[in-house]
N, C-alpha and C. Protein backbone atom coordinates (compact mmCIF):
# COMPACT_ATOMS: atom_id res chain seq x y z
N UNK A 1 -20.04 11.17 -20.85
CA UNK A 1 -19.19 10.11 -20.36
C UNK A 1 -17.77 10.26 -20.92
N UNK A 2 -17.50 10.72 -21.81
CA UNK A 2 -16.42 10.64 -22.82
C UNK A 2 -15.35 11.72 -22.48
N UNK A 3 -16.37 12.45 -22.26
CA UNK A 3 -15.86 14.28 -22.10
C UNK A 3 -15.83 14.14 -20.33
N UNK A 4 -15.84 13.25 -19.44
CA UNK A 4 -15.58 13.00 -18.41
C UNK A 4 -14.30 12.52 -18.15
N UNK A 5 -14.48 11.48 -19.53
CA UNK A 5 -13.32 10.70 -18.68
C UNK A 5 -12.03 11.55 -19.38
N UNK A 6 -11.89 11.92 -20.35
CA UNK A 6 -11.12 12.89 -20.90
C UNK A 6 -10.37 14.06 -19.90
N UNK A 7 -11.50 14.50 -19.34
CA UNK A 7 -11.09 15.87 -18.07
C UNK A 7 -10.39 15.08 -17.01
N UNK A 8 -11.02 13.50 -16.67
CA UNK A 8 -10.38 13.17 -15.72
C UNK A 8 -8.62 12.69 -15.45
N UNK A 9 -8.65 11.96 -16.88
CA UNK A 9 -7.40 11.37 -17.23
C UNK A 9 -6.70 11.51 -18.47
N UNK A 10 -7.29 12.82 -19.12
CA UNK A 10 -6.49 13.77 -19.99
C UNK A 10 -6.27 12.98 -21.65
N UNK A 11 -7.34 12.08 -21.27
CA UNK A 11 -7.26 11.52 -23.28
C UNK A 11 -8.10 10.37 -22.63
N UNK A 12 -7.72 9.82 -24.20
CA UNK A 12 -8.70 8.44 -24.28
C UNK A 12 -8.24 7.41 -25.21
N UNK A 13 -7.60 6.40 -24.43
CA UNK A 13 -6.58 5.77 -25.28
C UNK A 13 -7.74 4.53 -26.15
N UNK A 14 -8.75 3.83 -25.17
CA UNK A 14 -9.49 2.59 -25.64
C UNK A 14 -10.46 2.76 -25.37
N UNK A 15 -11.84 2.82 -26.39
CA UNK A 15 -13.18 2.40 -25.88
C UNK A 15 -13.66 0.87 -26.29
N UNK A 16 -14.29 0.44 -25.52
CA UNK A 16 -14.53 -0.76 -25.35
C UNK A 16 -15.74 -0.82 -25.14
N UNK A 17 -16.78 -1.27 -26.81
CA UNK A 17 -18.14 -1.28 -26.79
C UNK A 17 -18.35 -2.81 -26.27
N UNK A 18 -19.18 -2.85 -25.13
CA UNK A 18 -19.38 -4.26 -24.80
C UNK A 18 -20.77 -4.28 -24.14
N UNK A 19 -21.74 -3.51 -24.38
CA UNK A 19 -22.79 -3.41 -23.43
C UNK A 19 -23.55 -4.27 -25.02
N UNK A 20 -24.70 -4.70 -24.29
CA UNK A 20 -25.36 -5.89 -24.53
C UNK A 20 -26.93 -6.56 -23.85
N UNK A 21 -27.83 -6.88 -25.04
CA UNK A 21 -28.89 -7.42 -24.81
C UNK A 21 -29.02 -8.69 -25.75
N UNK A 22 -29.45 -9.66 -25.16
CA UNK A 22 -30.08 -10.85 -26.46
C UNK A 22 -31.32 -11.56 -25.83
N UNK A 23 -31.53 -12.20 -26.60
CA UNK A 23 -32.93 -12.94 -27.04
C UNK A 23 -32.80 -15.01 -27.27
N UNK A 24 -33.80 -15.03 -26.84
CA UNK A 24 -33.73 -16.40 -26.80
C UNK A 24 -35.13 -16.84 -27.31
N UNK A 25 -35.85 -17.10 -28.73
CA UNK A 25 -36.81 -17.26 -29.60
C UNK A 25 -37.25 -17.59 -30.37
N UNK A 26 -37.84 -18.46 -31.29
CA UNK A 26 -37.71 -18.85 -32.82
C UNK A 26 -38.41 -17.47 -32.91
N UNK A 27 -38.36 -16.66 -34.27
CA UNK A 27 -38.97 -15.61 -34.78
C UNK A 27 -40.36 -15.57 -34.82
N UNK A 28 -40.91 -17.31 -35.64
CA UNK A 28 -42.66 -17.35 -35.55
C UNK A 28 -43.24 -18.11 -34.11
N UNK A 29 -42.52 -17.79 -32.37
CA UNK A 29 -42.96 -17.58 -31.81
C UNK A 29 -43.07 -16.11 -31.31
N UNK A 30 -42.40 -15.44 -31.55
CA UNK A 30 -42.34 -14.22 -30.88
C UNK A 30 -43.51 -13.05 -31.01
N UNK A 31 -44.29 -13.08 -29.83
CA UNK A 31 -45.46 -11.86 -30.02
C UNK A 31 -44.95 -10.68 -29.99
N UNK A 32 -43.84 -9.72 -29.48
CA UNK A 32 -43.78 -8.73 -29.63
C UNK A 32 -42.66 -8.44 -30.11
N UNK A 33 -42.86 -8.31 -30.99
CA UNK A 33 -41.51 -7.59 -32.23
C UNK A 33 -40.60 -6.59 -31.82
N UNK A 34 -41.06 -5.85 -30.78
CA UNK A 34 -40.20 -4.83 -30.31
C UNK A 34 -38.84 -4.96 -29.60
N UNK A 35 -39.03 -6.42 -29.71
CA UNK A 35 -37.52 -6.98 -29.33
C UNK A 35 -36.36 -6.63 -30.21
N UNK A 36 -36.63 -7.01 -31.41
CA UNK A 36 -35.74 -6.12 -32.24
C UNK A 36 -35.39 -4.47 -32.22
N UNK A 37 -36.36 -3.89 -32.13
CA UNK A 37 -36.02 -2.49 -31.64
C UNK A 37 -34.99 -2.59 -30.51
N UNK A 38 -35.41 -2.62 -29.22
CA UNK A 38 -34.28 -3.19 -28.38
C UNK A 38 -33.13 -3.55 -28.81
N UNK A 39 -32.78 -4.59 -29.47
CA UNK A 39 -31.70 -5.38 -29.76
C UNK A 39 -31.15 -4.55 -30.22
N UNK A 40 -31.30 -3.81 -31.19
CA UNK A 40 -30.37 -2.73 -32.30
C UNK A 40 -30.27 -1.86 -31.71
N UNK A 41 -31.16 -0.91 -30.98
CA UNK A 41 -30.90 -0.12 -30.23
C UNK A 41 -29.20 0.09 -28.93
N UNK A 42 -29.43 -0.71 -28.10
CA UNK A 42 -28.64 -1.54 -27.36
C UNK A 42 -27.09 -1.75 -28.02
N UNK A 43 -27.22 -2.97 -29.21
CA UNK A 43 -26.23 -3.82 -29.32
C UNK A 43 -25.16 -2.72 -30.61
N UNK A 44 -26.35 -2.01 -31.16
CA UNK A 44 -25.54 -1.66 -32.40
C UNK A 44 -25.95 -0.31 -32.67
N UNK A 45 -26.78 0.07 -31.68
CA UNK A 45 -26.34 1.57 -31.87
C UNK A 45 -25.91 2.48 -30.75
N UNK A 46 -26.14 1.54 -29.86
CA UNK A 46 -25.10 1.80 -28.52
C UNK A 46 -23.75 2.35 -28.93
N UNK A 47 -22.87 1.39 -29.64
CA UNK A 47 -21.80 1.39 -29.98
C UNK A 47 -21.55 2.50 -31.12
N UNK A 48 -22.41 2.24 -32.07
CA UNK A 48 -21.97 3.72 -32.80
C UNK A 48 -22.21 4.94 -32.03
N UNK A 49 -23.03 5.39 -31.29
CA UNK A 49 -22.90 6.26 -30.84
C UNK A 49 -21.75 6.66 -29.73
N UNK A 50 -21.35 5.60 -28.92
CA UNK A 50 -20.63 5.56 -27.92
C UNK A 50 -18.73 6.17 -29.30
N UNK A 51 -19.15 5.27 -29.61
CA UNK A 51 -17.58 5.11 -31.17
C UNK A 51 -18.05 7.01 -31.66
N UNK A 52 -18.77 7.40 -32.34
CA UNK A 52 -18.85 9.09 -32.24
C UNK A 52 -18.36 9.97 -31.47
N UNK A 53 -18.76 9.66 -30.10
CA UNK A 53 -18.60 10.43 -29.51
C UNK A 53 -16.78 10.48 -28.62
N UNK A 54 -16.61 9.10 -28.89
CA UNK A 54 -15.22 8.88 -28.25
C UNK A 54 -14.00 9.14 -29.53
N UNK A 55 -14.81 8.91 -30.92
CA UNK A 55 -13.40 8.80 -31.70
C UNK A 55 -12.63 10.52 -32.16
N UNK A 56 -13.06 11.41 -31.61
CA UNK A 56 -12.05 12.73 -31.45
C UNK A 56 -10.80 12.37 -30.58
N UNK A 57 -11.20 12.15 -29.20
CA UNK A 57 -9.74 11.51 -28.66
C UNK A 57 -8.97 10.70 -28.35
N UNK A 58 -9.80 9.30 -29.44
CA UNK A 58 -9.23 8.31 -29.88
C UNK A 58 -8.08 8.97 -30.69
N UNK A 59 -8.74 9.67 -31.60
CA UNK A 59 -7.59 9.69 -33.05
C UNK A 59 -6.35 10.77 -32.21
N UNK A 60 -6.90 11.49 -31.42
CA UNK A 60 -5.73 12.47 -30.73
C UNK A 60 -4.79 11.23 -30.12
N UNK A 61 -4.79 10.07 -29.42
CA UNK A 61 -4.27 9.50 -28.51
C UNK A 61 -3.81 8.20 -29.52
N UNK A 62 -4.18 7.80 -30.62
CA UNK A 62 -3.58 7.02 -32.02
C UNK A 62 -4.06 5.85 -31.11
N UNK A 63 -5.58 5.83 -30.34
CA UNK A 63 -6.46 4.87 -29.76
C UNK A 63 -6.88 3.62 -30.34
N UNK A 64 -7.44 2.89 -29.71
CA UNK A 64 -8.00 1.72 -30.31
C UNK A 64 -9.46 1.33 -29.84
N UNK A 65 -10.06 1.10 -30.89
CA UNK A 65 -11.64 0.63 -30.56
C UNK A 65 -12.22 -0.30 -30.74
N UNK A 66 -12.71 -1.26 -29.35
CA UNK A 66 -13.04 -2.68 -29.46
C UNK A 66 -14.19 -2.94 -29.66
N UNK A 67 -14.65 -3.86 -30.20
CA UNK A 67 -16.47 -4.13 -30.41
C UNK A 67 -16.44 -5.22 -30.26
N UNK A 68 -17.43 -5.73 -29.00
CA UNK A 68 -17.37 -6.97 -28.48
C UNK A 68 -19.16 -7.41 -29.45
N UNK A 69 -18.80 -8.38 -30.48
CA UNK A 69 -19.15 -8.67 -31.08
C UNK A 69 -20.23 -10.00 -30.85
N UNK A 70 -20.03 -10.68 -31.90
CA UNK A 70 -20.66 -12.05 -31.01
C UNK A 70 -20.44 -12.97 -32.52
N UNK A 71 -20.03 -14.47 -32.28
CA UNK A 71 -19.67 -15.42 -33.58
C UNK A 71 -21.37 -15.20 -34.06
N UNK A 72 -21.97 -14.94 -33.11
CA UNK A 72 -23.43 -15.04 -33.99
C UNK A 72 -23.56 -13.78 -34.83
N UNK A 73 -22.46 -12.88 -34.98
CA UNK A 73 -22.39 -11.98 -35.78
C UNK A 73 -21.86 -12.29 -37.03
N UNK A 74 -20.89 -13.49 -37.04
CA UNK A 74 -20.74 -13.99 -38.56
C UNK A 74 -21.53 -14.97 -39.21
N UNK A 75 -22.47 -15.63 -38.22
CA UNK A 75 -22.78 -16.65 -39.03
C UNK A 75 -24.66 -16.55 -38.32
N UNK A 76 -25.60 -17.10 -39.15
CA UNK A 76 -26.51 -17.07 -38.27
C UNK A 76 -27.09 -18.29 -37.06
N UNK A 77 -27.80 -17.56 -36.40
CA UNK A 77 -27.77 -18.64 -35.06
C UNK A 77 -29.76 -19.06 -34.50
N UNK A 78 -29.72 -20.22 -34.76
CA UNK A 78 -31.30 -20.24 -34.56
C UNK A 78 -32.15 -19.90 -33.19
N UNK A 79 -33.32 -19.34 -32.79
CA UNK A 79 -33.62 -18.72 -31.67
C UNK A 79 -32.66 -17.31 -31.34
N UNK A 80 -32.46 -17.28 -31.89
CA UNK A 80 -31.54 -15.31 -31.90
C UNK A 80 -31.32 -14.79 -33.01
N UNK A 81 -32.44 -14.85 -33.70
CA UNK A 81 -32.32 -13.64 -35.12
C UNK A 81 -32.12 -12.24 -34.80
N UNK A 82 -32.94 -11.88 -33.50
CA UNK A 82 -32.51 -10.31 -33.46
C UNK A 82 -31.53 -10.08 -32.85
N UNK A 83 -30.71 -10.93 -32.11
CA UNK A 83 -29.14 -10.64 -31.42
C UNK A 83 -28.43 -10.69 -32.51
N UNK A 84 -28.33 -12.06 -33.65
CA UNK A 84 -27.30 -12.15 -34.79
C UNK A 84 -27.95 -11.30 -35.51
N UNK A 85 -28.86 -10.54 -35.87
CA UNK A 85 -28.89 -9.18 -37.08
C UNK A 85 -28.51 -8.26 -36.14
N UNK A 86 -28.56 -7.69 -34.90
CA UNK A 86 -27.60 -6.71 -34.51
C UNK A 86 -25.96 -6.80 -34.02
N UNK A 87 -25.87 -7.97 -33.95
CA UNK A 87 -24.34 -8.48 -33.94
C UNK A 87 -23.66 -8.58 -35.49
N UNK A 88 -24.48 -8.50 -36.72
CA UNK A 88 -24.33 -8.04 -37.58
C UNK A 88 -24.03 -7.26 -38.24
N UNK A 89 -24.77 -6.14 -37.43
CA UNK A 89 -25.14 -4.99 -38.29
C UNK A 89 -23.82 -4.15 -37.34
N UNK A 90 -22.93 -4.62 -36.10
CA UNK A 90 -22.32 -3.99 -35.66
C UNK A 90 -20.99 -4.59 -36.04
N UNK A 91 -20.60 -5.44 -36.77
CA UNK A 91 -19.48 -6.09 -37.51
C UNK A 91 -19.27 -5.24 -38.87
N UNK A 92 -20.75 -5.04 -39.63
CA UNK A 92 -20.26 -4.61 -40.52
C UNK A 92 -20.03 -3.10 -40.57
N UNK A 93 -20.49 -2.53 -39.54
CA UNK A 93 -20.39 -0.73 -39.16
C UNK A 93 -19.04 -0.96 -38.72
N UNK A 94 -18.13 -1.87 -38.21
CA UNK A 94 -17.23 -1.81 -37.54
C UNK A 94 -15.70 -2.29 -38.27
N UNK A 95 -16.27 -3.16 -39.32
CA UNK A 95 -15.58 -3.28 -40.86
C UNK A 95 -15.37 -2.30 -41.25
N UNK A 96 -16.35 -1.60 -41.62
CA UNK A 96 -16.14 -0.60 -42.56
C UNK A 96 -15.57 0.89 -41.80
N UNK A 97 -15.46 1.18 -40.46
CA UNK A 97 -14.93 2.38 -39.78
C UNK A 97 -13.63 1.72 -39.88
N UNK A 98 -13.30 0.40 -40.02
CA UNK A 98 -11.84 0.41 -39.95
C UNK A 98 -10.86 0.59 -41.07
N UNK A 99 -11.76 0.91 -42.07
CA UNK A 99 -10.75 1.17 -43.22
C UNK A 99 -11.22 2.69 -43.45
N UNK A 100 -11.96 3.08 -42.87
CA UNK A 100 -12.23 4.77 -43.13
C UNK A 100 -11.00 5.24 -41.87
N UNK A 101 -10.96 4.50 -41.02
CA UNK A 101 -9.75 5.51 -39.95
C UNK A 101 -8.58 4.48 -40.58
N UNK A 102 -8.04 4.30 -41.69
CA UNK A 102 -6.33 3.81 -41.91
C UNK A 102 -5.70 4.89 -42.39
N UNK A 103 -5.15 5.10 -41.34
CA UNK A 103 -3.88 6.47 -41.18
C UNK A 103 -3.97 7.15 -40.32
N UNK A 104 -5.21 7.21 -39.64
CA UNK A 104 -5.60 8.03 -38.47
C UNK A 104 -4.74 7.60 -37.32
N UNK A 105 -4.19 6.68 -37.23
CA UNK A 105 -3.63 6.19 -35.98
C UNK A 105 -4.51 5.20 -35.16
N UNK A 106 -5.76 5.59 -35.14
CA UNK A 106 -6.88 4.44 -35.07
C UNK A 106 -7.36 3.45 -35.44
N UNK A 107 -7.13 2.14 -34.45
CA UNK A 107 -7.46 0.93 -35.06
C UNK A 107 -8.11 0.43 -34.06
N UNK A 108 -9.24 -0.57 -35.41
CA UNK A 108 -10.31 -1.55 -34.56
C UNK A 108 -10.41 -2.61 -34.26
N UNK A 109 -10.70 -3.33 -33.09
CA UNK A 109 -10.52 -4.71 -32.79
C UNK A 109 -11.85 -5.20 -32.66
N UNK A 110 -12.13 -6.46 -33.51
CA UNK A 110 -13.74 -6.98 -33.73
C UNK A 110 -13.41 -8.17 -32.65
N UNK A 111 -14.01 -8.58 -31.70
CA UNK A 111 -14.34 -9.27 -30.88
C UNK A 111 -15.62 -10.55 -31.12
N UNK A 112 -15.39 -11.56 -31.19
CA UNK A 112 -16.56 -12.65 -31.87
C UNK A 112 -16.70 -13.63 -30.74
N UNK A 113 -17.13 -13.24 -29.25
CA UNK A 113 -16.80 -14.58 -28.80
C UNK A 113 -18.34 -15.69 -28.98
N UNK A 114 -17.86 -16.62 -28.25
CA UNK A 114 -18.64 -17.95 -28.51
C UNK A 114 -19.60 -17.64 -27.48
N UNK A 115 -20.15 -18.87 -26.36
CA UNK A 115 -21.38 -18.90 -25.59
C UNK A 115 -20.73 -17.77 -24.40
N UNK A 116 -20.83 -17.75 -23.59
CA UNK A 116 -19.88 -16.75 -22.41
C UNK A 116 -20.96 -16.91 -21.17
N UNK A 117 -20.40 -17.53 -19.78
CA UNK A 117 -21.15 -17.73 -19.13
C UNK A 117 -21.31 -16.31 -18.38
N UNK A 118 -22.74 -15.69 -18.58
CA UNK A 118 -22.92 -14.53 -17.56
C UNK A 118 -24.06 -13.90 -17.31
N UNK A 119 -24.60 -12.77 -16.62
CA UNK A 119 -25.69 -12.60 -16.77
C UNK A 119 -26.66 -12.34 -17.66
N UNK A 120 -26.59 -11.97 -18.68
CA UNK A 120 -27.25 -11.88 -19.76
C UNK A 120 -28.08 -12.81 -20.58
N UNK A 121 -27.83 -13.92 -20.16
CA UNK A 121 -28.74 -15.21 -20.45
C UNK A 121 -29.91 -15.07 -19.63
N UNK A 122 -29.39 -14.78 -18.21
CA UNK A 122 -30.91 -14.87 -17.45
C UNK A 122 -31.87 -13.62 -17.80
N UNK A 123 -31.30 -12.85 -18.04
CA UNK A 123 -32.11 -11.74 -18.42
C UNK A 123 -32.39 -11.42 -20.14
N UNK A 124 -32.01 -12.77 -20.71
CA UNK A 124 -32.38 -12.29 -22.31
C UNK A 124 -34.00 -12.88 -22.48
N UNK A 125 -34.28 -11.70 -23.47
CA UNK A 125 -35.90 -11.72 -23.53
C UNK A 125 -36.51 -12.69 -24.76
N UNK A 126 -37.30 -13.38 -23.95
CA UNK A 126 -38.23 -14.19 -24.63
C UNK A 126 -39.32 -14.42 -25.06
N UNK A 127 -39.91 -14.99 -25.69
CA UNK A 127 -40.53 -14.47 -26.96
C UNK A 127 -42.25 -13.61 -26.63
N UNK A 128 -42.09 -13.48 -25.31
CA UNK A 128 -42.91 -12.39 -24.85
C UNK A 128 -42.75 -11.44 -24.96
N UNK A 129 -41.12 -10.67 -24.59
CA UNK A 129 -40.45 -9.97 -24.64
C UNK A 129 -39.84 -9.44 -23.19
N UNK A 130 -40.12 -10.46 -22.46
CA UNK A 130 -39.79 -10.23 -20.90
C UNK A 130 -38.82 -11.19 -20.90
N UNK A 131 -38.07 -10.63 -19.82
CA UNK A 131 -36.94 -11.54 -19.55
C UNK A 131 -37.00 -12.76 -19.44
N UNK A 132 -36.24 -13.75 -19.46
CA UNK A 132 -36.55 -15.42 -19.08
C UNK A 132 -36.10 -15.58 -18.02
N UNK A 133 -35.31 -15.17 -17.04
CA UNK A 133 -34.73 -15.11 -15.56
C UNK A 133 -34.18 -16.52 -15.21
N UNK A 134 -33.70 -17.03 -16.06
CA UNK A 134 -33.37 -18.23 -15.81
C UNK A 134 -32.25 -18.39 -17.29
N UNK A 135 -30.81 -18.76 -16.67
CA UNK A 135 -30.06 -18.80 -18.33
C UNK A 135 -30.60 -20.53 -18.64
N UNK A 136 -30.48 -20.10 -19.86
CA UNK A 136 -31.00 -21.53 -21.05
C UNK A 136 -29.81 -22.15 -21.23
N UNK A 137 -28.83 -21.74 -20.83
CA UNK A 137 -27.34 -22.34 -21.13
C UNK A 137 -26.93 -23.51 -19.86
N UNK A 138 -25.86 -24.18 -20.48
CA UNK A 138 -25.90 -24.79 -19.36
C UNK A 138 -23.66 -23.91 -19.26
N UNK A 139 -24.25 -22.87 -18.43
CA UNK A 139 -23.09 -22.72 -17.61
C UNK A 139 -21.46 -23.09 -17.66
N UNK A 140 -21.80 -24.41 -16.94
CA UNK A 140 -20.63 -25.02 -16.47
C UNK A 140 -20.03 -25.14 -18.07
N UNK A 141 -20.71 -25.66 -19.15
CA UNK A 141 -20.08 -26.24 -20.07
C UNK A 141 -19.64 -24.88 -21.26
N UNK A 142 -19.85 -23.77 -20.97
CA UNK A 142 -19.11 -22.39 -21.85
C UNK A 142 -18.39 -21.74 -20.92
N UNK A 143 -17.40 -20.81 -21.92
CA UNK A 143 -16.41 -20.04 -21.34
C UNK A 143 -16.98 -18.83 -20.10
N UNK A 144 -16.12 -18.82 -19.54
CA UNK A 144 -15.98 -18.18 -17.90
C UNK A 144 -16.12 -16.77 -18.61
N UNK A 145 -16.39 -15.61 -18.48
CA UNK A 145 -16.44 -14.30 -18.35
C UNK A 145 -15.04 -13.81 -18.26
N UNK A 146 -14.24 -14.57 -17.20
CA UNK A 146 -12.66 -13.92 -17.10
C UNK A 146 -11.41 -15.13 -17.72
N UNK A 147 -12.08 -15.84 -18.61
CA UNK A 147 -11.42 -15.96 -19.90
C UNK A 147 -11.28 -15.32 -20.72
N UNK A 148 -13.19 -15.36 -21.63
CA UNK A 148 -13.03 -14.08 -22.23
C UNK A 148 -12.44 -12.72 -22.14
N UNK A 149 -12.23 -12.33 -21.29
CA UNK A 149 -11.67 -10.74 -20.99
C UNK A 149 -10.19 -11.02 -21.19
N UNK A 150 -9.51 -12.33 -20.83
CA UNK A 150 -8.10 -12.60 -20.75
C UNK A 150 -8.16 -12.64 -22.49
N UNK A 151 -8.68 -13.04 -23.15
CA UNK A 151 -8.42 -13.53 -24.71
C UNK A 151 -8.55 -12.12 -25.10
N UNK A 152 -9.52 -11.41 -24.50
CA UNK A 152 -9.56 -9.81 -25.24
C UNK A 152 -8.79 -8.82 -24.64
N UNK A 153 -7.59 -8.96 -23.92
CA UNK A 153 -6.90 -8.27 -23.28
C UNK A 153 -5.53 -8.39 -24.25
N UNK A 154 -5.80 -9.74 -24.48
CA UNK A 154 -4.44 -10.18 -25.53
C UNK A 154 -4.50 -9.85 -27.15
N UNK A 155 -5.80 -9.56 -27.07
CA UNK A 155 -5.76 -9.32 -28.81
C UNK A 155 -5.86 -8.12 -28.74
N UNK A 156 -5.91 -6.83 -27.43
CA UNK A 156 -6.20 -5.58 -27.89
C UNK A 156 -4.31 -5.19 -27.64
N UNK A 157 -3.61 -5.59 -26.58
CA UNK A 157 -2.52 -5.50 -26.88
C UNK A 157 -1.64 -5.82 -27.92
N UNK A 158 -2.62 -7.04 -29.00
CA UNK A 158 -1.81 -6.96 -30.51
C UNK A 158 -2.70 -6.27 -31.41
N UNK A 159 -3.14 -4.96 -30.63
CA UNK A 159 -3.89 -4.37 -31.98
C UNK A 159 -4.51 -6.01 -32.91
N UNK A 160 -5.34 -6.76 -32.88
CA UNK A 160 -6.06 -7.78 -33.66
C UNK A 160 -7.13 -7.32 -34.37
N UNK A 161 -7.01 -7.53 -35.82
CA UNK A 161 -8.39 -6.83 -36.11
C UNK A 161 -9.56 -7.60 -35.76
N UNK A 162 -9.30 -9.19 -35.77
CA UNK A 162 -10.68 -9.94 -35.04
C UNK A 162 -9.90 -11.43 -34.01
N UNK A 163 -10.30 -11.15 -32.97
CA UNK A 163 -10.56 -12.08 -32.38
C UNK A 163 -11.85 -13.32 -32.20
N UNK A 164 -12.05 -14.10 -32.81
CA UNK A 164 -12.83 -15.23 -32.65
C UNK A 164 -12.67 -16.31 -30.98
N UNK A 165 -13.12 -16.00 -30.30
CA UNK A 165 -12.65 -17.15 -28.86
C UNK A 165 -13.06 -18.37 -28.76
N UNK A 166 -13.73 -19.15 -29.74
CA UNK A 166 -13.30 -20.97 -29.72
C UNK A 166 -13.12 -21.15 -31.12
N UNK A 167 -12.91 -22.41 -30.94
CA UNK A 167 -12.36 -23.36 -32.09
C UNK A 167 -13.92 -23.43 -33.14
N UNK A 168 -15.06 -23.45 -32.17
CA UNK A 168 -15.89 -24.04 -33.17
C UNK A 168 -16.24 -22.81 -33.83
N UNK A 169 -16.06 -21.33 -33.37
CA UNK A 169 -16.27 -20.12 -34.08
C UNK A 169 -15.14 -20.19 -35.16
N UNK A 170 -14.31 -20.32 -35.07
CA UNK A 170 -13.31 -20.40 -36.47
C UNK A 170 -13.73 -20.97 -37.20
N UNK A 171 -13.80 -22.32 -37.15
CA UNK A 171 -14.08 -23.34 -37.88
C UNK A 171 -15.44 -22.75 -39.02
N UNK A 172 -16.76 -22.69 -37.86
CA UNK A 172 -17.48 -21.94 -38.54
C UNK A 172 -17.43 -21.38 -39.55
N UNK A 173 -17.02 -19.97 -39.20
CA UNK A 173 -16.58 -19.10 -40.23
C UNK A 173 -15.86 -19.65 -41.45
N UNK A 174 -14.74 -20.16 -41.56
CA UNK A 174 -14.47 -20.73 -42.43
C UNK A 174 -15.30 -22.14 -43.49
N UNK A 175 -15.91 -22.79 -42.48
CA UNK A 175 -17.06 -23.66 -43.28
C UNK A 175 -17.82 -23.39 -43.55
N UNK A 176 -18.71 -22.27 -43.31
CA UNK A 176 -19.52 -21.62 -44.18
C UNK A 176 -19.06 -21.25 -45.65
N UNK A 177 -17.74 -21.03 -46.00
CA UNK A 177 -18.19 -20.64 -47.26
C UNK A 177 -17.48 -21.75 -48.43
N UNK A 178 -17.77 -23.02 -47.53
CA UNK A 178 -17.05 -24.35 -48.35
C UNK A 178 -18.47 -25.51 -48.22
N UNK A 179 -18.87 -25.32 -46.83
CA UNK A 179 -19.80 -26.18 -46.40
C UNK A 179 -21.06 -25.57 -45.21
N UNK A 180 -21.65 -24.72 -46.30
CA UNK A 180 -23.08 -23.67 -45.33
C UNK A 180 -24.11 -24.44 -44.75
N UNK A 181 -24.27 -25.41 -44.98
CA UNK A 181 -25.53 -26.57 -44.76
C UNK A 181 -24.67 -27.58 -43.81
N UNK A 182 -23.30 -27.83 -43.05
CA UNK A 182 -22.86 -27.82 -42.45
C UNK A 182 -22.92 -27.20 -40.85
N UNK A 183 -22.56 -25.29 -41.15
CA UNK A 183 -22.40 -24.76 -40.51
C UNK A 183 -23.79 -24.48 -39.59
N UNK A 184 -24.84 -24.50 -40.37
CA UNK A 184 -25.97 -24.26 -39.99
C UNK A 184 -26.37 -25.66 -38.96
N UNK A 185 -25.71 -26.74 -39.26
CA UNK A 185 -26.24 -27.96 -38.47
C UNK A 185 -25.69 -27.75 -37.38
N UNK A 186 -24.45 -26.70 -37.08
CA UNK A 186 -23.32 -26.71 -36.04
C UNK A 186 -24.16 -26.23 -35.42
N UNK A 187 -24.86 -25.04 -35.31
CA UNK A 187 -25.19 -23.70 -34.72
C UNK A 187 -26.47 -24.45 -34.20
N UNK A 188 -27.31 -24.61 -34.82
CA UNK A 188 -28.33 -25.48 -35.00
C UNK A 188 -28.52 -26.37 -33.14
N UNK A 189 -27.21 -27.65 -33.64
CA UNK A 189 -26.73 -28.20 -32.04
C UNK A 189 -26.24 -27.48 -31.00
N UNK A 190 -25.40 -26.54 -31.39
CA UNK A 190 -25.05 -25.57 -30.25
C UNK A 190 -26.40 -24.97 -29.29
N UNK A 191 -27.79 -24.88 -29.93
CA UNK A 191 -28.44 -24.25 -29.82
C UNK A 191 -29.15 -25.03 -28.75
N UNK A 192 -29.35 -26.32 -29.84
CA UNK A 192 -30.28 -27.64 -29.10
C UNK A 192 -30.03 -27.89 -27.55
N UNK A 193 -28.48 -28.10 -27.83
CA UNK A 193 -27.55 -28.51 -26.66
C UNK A 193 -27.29 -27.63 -25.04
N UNK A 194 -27.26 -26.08 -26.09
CA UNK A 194 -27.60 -24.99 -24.93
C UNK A 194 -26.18 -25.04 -24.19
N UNK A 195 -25.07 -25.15 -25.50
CA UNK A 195 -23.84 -25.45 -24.89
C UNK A 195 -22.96 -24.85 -26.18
């Protein structure tokens, strides 16, 4: 793919890891564990591998590399342990490549958004491990798909090292490490609410 698009259009200025699976589960319902395999597979090693294979003509082109992340990657989120441990585990692979490429010309943009209305709800797997075909969200009340892309269009043109896309993901983050028994009640309702 890489070495395609390279021949086609002679470099590679941005990769943009955004491919994606999640889960919708408490952990002690879930019969088949292999959801997690999935999840990491998919969410976080998708991206390293995709980030390998693209960062030769990243660093030739002084590129930038986005990782569309998830706020459930900073904080944890109930019924999605295996989305927030691989939204995890791809924050902190993505932390830490960004201070191994300072000087390279290569820089990374961490992406955290909030609920995002799209397909991936209807197709996140439940605690069978089959899809639920039906989103658990209620839609109307989270961000549009071509918001998000507008908020991540703007933070990759300011080189951002993280974009967070609502208020209650900031907040979050920051009240967790003043008020954790807080943050957990947030996530908690977000969850209940399905909003």
């Amino acid at each position: 793919m890489v070495a395609r698009a390279v021949a086609r259009f002679g470099g590679l200025d941005v990769l943009i890891n955004n491919a994606g699976v999640t889960m919708w589960s408490r952990f002690d319902a879930l019969s088949d564990l292999s959801v997690f395999t999935r999840l990491l597979a998919t969410n976080y090693l998708g991206a390293v591998y995709a980030t390998a294979a693209a960062l030769p003509a990243l660093k030739a082109a002084g590129g930038l590399i986005v990782a569309v992340a998830s706020v459930a990657g900073l904080t944890g989120v109930p019924e999605r342990s295996g989305y927030a441990a691989s939204k995890h585990a791809m924050v902190g692979f993505f932390e830490s490549l960004r201070i191994e490429l300072t000087g390279s010309g290569v820089d990374v943009t961490i992406v955290a958004p909030d609920f995002v209305a799209s397909e991936s709800h209807r197709r996140a797997v439940g605690p069978d491990g089959r899809p639920l075909g039906i989103s658990p969200m209620q839609q109307s009340h989270i961000m549009s798909a071509a918001e998000c892309a507008r908020l991540i269009v703007g933070a990759m043109r300011r080189r951002d090292r993280l974009l967070i896309t609502s208020a209650r993901g900031r907040l979050g983050r920051w009240a967790r490490l003043i008020a954790p028994t807080l943050t957990d009640r947030v996530a908690a309702r977000a969850i209940r609410e399905r909003r």
